[in-house]
C-alpha atoms as a PDB file:
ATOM      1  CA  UNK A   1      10.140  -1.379 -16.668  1.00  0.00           C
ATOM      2  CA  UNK A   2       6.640  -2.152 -15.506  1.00  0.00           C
ATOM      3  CA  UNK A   3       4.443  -4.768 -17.551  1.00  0.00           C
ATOM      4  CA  UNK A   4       1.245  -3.399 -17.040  1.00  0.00           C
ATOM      5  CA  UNK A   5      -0.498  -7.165 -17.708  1.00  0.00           C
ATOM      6  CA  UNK A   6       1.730  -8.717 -14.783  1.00  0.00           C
ATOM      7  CA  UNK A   7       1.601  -6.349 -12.789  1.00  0.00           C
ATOM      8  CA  UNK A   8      -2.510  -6.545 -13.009  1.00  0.00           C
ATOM      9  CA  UNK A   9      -2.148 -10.076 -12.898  1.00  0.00           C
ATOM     10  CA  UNK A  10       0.133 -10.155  -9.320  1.00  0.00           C
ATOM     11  CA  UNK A  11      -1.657  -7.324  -8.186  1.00  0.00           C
ATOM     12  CA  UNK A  12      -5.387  -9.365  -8.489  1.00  0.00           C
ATOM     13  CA  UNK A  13      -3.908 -12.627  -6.943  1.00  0.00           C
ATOM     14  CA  UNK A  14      -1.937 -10.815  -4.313  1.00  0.00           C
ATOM     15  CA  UNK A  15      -5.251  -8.851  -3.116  1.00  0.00           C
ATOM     16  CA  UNK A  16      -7.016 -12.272  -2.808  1.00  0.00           C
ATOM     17  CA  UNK A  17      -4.572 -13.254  -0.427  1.00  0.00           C
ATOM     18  CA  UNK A  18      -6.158 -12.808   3.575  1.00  0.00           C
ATOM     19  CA  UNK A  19      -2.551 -12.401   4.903  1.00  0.00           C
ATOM     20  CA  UNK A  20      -1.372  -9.964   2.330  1.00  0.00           C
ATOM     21  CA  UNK A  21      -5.137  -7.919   3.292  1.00  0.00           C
ATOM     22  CA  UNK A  22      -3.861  -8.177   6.714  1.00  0.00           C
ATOM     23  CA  UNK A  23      -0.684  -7.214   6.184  1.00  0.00           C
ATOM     24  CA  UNK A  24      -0.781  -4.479   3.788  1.00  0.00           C
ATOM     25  CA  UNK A  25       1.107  -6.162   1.582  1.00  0.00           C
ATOM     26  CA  UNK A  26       0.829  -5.063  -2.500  1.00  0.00           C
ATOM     27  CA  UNK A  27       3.003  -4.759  -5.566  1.00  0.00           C
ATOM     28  CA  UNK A  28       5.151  -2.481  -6.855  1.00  0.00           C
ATOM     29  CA  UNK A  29       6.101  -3.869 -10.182  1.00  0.00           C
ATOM     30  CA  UNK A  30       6.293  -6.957 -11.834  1.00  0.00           C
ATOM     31  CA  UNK A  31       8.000  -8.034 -14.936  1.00  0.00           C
ATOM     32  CA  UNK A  32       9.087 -11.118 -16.685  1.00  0.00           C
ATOM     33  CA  UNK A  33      11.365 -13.955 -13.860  1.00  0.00           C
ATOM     34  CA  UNK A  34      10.563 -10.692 -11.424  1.00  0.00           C
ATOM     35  CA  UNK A  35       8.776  -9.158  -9.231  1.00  0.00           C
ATOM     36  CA  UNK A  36       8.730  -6.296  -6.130  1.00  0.00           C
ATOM     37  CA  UNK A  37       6.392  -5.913  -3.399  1.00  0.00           C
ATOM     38  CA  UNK A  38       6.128  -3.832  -0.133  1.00  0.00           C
ATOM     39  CA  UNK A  39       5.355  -4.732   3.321  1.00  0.00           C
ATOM     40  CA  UNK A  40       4.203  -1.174   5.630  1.00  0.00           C
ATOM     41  CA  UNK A  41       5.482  -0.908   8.545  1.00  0.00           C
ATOM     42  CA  UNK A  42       2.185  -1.256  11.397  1.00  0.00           C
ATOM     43  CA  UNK A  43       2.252  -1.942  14.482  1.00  0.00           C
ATOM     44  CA  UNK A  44       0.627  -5.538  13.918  1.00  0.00           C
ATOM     45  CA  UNK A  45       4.423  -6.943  12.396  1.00  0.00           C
ATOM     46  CA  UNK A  46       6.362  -5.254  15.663  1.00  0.00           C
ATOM     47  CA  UNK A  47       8.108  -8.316  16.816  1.00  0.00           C
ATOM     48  CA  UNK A  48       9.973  -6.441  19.837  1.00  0.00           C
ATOM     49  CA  UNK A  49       8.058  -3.190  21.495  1.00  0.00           C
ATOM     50  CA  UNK A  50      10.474  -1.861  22.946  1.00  0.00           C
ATOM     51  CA  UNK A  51      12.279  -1.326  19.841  1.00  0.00           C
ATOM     52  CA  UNK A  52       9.516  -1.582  16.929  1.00  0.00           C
ATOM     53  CA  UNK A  53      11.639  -4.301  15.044  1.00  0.00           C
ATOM     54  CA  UNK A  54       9.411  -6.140  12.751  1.00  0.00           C
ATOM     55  CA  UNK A  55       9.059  -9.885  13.559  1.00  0.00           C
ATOM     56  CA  UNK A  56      10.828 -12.046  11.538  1.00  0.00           C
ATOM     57  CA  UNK A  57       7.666 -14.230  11.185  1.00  0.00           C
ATOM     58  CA  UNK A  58       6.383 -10.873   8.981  1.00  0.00           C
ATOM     59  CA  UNK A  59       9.268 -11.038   6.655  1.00  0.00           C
ATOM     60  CA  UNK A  60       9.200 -14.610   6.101  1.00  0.00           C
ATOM     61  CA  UNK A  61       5.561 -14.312   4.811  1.00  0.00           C
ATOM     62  CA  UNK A  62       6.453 -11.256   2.654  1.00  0.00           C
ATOM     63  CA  UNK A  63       9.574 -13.291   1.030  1.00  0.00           C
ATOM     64  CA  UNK A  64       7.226 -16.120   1.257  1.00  0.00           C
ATOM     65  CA  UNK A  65       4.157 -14.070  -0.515  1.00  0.00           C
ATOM     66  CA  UNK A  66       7.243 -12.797  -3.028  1.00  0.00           C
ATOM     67  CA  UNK A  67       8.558 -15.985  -4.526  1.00  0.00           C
ATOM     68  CA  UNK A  68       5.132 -18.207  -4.853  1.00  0.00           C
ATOM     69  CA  UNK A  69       4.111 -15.159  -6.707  1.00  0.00           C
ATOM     70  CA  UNK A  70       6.689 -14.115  -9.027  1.00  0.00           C
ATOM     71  CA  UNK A  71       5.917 -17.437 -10.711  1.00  0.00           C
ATOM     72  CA  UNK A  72       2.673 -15.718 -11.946  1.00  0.00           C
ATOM     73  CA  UNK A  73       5.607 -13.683 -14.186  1.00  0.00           C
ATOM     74  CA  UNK A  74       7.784 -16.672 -15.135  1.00  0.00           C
ATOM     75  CA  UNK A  75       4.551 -18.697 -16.764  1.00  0.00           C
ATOM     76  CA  UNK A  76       2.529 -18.129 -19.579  1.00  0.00           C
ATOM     77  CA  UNK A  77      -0.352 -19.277 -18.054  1.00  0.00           C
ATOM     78  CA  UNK A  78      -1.684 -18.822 -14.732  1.00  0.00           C
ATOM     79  CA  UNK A  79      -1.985 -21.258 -12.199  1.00  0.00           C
ATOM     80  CA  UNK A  80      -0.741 -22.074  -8.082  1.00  0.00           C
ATOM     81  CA  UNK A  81       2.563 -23.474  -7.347  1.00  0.00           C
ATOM     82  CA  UNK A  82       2.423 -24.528  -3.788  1.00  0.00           C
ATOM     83  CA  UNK A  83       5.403 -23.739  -1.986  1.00  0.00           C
ATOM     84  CA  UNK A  84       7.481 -26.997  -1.977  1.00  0.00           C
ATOM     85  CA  UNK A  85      10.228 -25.857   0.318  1.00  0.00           C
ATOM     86  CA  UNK A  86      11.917 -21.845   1.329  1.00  0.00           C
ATOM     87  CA  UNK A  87      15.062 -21.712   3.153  1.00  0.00           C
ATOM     88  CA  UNK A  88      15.691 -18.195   4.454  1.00  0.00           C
ATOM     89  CA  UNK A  89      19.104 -16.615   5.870  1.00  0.00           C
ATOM     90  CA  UNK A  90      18.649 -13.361   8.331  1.00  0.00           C
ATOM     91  CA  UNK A  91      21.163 -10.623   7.433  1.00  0.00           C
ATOM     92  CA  UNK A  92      19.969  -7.995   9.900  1.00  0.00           C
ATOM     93  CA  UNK A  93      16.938  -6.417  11.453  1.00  0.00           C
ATOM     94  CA  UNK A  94      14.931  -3.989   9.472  1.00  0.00           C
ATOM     95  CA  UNK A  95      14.619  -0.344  10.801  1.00  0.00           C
ATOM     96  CA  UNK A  96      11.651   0.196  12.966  1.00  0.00           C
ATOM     97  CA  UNK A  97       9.118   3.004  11.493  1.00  0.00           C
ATOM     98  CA  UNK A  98       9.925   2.333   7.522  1.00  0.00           C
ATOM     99  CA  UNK A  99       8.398  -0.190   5.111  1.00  0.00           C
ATOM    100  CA  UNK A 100      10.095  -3.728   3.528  1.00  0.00           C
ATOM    101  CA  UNK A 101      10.631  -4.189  -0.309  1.00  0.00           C
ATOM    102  CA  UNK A 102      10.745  -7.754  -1.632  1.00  0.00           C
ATOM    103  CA  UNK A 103      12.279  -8.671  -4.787  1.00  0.00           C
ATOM    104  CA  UNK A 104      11.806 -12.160  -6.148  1.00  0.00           C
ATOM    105  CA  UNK A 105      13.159 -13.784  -9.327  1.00  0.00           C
ATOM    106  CA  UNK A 106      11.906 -16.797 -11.148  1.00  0.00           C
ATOM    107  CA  UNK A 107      15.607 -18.007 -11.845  1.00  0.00           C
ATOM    108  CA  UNK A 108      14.724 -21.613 -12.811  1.00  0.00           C
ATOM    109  CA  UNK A 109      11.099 -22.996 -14.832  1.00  0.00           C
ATOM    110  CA  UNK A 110      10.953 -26.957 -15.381  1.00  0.00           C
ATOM    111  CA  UNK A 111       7.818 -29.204 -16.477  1.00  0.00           C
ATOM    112  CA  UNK A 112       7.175 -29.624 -12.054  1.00  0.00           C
ATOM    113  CA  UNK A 113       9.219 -26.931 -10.549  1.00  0.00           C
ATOM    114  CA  UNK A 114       9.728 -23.342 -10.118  1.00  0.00           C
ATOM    115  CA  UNK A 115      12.956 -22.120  -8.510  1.00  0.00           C
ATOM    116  CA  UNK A 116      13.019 -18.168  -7.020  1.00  0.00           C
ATOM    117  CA  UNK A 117      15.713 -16.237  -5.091  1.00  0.00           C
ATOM    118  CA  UNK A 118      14.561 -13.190  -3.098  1.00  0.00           C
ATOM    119  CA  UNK A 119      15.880 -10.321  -0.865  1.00  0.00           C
ATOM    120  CA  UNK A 120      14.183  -7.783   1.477  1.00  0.00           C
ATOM    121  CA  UNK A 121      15.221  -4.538   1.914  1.00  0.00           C
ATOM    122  CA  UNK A 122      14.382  -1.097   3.224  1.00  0.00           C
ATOM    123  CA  UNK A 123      15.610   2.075   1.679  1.00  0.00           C
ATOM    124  CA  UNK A 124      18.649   0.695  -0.150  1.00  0.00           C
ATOM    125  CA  UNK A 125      18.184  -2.341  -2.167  1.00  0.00           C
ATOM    126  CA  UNK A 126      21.995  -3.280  -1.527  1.00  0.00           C
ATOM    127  CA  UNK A 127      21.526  -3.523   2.230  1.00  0.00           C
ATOM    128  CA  UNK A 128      19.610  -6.767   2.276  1.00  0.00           C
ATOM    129  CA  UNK A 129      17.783  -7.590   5.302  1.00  0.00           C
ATOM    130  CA  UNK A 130      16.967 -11.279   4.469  1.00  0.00           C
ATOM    131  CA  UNK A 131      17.349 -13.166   1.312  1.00  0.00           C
ATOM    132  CA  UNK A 132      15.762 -16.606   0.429  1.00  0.00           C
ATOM    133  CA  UNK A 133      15.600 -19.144  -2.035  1.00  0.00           C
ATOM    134  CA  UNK A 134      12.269 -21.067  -2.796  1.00  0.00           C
ATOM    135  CA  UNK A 135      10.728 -24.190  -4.899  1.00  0.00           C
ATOM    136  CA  UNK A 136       7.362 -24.427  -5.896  1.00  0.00           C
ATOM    137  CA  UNK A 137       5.173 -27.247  -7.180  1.00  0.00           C
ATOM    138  CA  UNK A 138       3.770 -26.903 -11.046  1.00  0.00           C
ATOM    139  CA  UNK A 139       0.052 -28.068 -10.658  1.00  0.00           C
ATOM    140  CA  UNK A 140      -1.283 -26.937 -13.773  1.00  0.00           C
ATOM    141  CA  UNK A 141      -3.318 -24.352 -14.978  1.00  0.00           C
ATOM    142  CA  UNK A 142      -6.001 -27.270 -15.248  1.00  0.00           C
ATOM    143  CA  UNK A 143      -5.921 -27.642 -11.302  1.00  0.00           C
ATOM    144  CA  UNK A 144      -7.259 -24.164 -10.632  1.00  0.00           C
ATOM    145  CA  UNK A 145     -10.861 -23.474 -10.911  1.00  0.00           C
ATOM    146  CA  UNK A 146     -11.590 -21.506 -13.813  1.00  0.00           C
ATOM    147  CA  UNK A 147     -12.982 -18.429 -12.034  1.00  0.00           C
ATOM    148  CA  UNK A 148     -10.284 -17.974  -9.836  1.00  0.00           C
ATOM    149  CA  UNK A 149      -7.899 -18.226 -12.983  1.00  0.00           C
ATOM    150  CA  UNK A 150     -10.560 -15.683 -14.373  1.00  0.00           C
ATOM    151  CA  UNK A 151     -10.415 -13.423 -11.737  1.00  0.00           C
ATOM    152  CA  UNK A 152      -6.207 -13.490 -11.474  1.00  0.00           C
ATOM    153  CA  UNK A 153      -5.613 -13.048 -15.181  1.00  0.00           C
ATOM    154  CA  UNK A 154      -8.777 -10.510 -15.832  1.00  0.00           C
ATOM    155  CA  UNK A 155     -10.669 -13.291 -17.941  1.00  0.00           C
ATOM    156  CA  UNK A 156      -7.691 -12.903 -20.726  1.00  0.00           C
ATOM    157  CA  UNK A 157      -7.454 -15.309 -23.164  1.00  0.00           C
ATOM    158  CA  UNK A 158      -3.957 -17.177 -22.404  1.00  0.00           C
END
């Protein structure tokens, strides 16, 4: 099920994000410790063009774009977590011509970090193309400028 205040919130910080404007790169649905987005398939992520494999570069920064968001459901407040470290394992290739579903999971919240698994797919959420595990860096709410925090969580009262 869909939390409609999440999903506003990733949705707003994702869509100030130049890469994820490049990209194409939005959510699906967001909830509490998760979160899907999509990557379409363009011809600016073809990695090989002779066979229209997506780069693995592209996937990286969706799993990437996946896990330093999903913290946005894992908090109750908003604020950036740098990315402190992602290690990512590549199962397969995804099929040329369809898009890429990331879903991220907040698995772990301390005082400084944030820990996230994620997986890409296609079609079938049990054929994983790549999966990943992430850390990010707790900053503080205090560290982002108030507008931006404005603009991500709608002006909401936290």
């Amino acid at each position: 099920m869909n939390d409609e205040t999440l999903f506003g919130r990733v949705s707003r910080f994702i869509g100030t994000l130049r890469h994820c404007q490049r990209l194409g790169i939005r959510a699906v649905s967001a909830r509490e410790n998760e979160l899907v987005v999509e990557l379409p398939y363009s011809d600016a992520i073809v990695g090989n063009p002779e066979t229209g494999v997506i780069h693995g570069g592209a996937i990286t920064t969706l799993m990437d774009t996946a896990s330093g968001t999903v913290v946005i459901c894992a908090l109750p407040e908003f604020e950036l977590c740098p990315t402190l470290d992602l290690r990512v394992d590549y199962m397969r290739a995804a099929e040329p011509g369809h898009r890429v579903y990331a879903r991220a999971r907040a698995y772990r919240v301390t005082n400084n970090i944030v820990f996230t698994r994620c997986e890409t797919y296609q079609a079938d959420p049990e054929q994983t193309i790549a999966h990943c595990v992430g850390t990010f860096m707790r900053i503080g709410p205090e560290a982002t400028p108030k507008a931006y925090r404005d603009l991500i969580t709608g002006g909401e009262d936290e």
